[in-house]
N, C-alpha and C. Protein backbone atom coordinates (compact mmCIF):
# COMPACT_ATOMS: atom_id res chain seq x y z
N UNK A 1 -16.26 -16.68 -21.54
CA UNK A 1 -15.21 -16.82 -22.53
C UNK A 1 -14.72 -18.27 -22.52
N UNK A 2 -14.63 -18.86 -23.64
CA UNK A 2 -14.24 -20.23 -23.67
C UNK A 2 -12.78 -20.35 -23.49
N UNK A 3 -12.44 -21.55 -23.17
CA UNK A 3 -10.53 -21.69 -22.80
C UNK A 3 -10.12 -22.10 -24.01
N UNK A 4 -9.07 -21.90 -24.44
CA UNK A 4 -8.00 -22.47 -25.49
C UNK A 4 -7.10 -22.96 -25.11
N UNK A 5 -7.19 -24.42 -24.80
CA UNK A 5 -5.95 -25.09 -24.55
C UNK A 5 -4.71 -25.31 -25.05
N UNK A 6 -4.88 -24.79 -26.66
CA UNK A 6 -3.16 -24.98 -27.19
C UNK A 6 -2.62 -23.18 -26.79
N UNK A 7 -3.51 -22.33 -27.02
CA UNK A 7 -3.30 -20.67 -26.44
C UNK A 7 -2.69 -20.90 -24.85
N UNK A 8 -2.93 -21.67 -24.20
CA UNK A 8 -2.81 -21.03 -22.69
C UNK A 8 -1.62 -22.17 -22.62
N UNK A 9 -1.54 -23.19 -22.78
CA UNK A 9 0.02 -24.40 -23.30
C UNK A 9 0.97 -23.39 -23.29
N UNK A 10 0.85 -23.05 -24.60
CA UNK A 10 1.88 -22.51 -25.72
C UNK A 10 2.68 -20.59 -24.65
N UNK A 11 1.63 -20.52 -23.97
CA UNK A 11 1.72 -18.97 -23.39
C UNK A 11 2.42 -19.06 -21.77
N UNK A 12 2.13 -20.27 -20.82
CA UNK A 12 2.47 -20.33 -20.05
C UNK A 12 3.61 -21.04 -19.81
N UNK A 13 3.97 -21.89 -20.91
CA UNK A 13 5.77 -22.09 -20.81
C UNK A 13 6.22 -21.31 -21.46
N UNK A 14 5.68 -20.80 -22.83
CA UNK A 14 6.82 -19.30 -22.73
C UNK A 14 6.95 -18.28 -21.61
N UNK A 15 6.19 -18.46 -20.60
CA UNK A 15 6.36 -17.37 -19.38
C UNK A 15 7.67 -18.36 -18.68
N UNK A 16 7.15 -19.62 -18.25
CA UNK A 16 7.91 -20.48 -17.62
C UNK A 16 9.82 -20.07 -17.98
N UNK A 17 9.71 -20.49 -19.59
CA UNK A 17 10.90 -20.02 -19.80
C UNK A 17 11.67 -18.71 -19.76
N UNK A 18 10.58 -17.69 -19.73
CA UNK A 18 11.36 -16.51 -19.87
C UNK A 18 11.59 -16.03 -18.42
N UNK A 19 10.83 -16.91 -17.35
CA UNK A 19 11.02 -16.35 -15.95
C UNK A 19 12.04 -17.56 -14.94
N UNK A 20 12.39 -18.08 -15.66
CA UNK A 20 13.69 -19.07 -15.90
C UNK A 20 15.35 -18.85 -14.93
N UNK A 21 15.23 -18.59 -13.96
CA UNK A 21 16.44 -18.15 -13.41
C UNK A 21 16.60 -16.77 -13.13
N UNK A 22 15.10 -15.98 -13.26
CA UNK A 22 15.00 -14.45 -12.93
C UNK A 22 15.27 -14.50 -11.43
N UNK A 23 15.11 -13.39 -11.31
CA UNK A 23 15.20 -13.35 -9.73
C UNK A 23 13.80 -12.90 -8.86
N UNK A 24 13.94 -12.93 -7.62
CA UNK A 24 12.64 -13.20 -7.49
C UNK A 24 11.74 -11.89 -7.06
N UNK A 25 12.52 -10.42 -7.36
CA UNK A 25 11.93 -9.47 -7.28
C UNK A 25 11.41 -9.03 -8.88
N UNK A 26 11.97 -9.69 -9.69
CA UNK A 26 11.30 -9.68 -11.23
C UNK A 26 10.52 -10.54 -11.11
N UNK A 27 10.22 -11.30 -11.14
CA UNK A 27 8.99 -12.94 -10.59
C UNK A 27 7.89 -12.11 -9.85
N UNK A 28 7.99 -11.50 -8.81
CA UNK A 28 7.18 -10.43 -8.16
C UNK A 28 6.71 -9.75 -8.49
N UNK A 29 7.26 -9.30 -9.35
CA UNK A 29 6.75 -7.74 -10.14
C UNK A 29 5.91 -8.31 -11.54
N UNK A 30 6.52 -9.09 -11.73
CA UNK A 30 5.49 -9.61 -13.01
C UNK A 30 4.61 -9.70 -12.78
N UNK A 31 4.20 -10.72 -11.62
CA UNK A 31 2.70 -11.16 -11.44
C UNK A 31 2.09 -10.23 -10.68
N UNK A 32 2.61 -8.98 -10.09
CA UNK A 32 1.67 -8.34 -10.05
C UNK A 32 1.30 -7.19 -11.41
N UNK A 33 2.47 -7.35 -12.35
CA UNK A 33 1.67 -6.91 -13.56
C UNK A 33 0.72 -7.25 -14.12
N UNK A 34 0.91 -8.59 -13.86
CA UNK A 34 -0.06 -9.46 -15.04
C UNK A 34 -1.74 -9.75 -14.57
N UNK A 35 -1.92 -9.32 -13.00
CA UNK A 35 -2.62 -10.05 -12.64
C UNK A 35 -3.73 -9.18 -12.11
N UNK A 36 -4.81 -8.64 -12.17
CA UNK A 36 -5.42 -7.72 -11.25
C UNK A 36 -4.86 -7.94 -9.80
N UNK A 37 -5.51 -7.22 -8.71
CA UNK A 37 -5.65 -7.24 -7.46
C UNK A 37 -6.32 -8.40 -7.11
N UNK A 38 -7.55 -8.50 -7.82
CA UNK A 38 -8.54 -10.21 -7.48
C UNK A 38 -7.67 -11.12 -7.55
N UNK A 39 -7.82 -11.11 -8.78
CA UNK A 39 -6.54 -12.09 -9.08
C UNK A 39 -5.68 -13.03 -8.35
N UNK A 40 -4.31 -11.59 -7.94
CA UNK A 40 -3.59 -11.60 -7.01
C UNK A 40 -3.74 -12.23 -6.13
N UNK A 41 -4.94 -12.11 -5.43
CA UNK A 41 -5.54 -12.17 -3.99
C UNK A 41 -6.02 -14.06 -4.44
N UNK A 42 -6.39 -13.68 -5.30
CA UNK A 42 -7.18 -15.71 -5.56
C UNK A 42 -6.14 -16.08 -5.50
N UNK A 43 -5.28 -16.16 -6.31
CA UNK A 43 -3.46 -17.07 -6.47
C UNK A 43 -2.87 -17.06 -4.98
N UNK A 44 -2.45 -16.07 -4.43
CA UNK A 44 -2.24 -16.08 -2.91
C UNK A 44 -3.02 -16.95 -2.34
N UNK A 45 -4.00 -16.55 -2.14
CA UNK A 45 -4.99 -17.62 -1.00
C UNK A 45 -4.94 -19.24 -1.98
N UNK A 46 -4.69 -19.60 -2.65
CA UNK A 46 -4.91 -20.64 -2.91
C UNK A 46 -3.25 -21.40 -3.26
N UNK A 47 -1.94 -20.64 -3.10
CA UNK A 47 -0.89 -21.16 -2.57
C UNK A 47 -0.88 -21.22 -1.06
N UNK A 48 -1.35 -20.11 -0.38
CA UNK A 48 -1.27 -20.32 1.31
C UNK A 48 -2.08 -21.63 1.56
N UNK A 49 -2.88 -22.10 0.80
CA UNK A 49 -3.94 -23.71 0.96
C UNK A 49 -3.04 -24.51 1.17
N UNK A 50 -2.41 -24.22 -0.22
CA UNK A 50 -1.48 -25.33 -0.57
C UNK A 50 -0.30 -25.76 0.51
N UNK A 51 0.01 -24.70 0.91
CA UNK A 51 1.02 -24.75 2.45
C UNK A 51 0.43 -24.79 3.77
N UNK A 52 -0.95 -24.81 3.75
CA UNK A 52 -1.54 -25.21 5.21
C UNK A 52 -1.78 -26.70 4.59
N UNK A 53 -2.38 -27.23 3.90
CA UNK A 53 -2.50 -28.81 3.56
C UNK A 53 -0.82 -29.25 3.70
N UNK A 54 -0.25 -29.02 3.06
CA UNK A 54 1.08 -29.37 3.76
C UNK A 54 1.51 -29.55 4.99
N UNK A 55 0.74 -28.86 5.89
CA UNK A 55 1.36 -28.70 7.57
C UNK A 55 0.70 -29.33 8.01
N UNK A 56 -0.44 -29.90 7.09
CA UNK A 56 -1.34 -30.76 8.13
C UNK A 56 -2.28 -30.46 8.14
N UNK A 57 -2.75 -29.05 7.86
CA UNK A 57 -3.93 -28.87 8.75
C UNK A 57 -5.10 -29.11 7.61
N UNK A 58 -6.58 -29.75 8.82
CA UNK A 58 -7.73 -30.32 8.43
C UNK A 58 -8.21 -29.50 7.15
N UNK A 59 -8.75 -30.01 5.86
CA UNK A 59 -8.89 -28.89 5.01
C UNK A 59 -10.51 -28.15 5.33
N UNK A 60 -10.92 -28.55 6.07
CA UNK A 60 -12.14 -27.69 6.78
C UNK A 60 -11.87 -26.19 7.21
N UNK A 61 -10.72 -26.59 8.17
CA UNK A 61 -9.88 -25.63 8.83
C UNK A 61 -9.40 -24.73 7.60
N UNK A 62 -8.89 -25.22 6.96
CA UNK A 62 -7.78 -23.94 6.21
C UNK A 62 -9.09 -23.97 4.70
N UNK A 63 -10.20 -24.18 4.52
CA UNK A 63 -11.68 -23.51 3.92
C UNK A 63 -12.08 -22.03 5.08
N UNK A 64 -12.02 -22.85 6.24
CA UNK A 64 -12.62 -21.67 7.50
C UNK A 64 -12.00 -20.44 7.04
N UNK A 65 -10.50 -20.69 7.21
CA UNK A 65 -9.61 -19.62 7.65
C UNK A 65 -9.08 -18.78 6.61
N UNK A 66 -9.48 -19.27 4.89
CA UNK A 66 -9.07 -19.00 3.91
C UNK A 66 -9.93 -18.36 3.21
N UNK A 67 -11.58 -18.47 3.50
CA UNK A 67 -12.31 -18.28 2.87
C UNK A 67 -12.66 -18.45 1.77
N UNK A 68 -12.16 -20.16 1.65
CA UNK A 68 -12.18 -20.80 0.22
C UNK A 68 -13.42 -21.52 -0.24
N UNK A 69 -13.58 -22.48 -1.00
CA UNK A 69 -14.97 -23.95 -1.12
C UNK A 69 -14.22 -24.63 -0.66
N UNK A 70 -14.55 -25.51 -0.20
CA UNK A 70 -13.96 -26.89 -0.01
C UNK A 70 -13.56 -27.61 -1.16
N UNK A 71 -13.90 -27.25 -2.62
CA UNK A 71 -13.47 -27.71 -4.12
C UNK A 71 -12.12 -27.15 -4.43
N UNK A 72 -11.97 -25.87 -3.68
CA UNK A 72 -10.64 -25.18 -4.13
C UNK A 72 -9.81 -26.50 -3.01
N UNK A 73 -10.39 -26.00 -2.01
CA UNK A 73 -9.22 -27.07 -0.99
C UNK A 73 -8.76 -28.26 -1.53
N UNK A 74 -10.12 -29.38 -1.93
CA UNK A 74 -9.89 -30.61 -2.41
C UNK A 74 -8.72 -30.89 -3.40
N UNK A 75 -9.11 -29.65 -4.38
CA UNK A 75 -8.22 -29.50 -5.42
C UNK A 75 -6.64 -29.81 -5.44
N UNK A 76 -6.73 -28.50 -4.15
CA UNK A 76 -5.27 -28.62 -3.70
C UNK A 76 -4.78 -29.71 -2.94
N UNK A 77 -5.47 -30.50 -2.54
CA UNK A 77 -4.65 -31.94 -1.95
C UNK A 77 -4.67 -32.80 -2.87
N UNK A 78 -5.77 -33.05 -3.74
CA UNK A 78 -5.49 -33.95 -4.78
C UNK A 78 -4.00 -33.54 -5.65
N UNK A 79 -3.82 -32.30 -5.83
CA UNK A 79 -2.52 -31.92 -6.35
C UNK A 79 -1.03 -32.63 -5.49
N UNK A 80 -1.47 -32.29 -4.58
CA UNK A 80 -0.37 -32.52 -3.38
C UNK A 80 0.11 -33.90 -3.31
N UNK A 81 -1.12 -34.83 -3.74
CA UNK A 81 -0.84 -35.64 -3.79
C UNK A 81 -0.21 -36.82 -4.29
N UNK A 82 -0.11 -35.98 -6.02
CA UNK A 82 0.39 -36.37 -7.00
C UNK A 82 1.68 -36.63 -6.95
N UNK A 83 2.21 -37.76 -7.92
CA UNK A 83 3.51 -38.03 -7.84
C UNK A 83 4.24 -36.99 -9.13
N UNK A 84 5.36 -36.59 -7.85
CA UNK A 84 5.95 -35.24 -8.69
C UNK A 84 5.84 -33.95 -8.42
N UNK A 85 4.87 -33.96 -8.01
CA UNK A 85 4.04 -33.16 -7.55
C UNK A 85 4.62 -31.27 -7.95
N UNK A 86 3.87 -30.65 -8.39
CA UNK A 86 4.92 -29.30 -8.73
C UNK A 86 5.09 -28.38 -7.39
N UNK A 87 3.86 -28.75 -6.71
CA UNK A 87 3.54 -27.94 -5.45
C UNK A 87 4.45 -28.29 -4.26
N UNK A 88 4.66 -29.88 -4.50
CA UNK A 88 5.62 -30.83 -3.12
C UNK A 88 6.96 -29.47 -3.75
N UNK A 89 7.61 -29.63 -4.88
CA UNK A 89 8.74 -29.24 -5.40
C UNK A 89 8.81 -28.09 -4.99
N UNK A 90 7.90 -26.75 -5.21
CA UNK A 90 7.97 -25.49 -5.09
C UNK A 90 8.02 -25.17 -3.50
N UNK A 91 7.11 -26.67 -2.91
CA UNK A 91 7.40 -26.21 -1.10
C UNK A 91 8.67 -26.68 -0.56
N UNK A 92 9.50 -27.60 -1.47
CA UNK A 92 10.97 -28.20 -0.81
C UNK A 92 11.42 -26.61 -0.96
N UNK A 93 11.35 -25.93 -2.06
CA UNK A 93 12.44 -25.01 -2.34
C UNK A 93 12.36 -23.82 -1.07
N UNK A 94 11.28 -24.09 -0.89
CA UNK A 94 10.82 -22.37 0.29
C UNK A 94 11.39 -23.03 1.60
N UNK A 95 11.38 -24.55 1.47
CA UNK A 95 11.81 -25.46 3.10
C UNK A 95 10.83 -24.16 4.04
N UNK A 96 11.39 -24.60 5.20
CA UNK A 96 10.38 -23.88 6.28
C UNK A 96 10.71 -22.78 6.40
N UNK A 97 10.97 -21.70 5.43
CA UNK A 97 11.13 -20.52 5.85
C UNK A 97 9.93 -20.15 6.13
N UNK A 98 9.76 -18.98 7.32
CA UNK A 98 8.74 -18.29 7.79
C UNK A 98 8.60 -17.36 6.53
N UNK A 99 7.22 -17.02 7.15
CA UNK A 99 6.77 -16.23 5.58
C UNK A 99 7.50 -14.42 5.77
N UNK A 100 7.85 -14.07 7.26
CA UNK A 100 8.93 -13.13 7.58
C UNK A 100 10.17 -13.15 7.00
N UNK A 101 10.19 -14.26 6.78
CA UNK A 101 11.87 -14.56 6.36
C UNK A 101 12.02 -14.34 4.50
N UNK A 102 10.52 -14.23 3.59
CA UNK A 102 10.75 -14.27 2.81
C UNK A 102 10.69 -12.77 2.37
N UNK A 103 11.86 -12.19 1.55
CA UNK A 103 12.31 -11.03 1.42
C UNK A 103 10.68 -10.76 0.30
N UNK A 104 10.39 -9.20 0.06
CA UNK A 104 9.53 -8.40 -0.86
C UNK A 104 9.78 -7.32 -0.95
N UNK A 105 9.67 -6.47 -2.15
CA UNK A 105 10.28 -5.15 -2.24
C UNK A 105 8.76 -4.53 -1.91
N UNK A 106 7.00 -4.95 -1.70
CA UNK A 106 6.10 -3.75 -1.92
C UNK A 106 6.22 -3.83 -2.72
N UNK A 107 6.25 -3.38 -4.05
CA UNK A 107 6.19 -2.85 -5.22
C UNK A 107 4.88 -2.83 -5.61
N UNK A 108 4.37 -4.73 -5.20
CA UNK A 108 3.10 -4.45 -5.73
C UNK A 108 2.08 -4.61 -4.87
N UNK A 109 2.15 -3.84 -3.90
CA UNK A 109 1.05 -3.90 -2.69
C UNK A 109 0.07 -3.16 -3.43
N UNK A 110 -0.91 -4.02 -3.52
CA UNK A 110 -2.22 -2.97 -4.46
C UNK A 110 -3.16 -2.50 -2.99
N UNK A 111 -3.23 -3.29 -2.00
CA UNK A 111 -4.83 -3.12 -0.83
C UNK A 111 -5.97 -3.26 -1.99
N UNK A 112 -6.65 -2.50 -1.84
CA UNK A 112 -8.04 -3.12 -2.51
C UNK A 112 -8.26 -2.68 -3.82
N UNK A 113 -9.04 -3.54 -4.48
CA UNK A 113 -9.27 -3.27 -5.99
C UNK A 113 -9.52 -1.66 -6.59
C-alpha cells in the first residue's frame, strides 16, 4: 500500500489535537484501540529503544535485548539527536520514573495476537 503524505499529516494532528490534555488512561485506551496487538508491541519496543539510548546503553545492546535491526536502533538515536527533539521532550516529561511507578488500568492487555 502506498503512503499519503497529506492523509497521514492531516490525520495525525487531528489525533494530536484531540488527545490534547486527555488523560492518560484515555491516551491508553486509544492506542490500544487503534492499534493491533503487533502493532502495539512494535510502538512499545521501539519507545523502550528510545529510553535505553537515552540511558546510555550501547545500541548493539538494546538491538540484543529488544529484538530490533540495528536500522530501527540507528533511527532512534538519530532522532534523539535532533535539536528539539520530540523524544528528548516526551522523556523530560516521564523524568526517571520507574516504569512501576507508571500507573495502567490493563484495559488493553491483549498477550498474543
Amino acid at each position: 500500500m502506498s503512503r499519503n503524505p497529506e492523509l497521514m499529516r492531516r490525520n495525525m494532528r487531528e489525533i494530536a489535537l484531540a488527545l490534547e490534555g486527555a488523560d492518560a488512561n484515555l491516551i491508553e485506551n486509544f492506542l490500544y484501540s487503534l492499534f493491533t496487538p503487533s502493532e502495539a508491541d512494535e510502538m512499545a519496543k521501539r519507545w523502550a529503544l528510545v529510553k535505553r539510548l537515552a540511558e546510555g546503553k550501547p545500541q548493539r545492546k538494546v538491538a540484543e535485548e529488544l529484538g530490533l535491526s540495528l536500522c530501527k536502533i540507528t533511527r532512534g538515536s538519530r532522532e534523539l539527536k535532533k535539536e528539539g527533539a520530540a523524544f528528548r521532550i516526551l522523556l523530560d516529561r516521564i523524568g526517571n520514573k520507574a516504569e512501576r511507578d507508571i500507573p495502567g488500568d490493563g484495559s488493553g492487555d491483549w498477550g498474543e495476537d
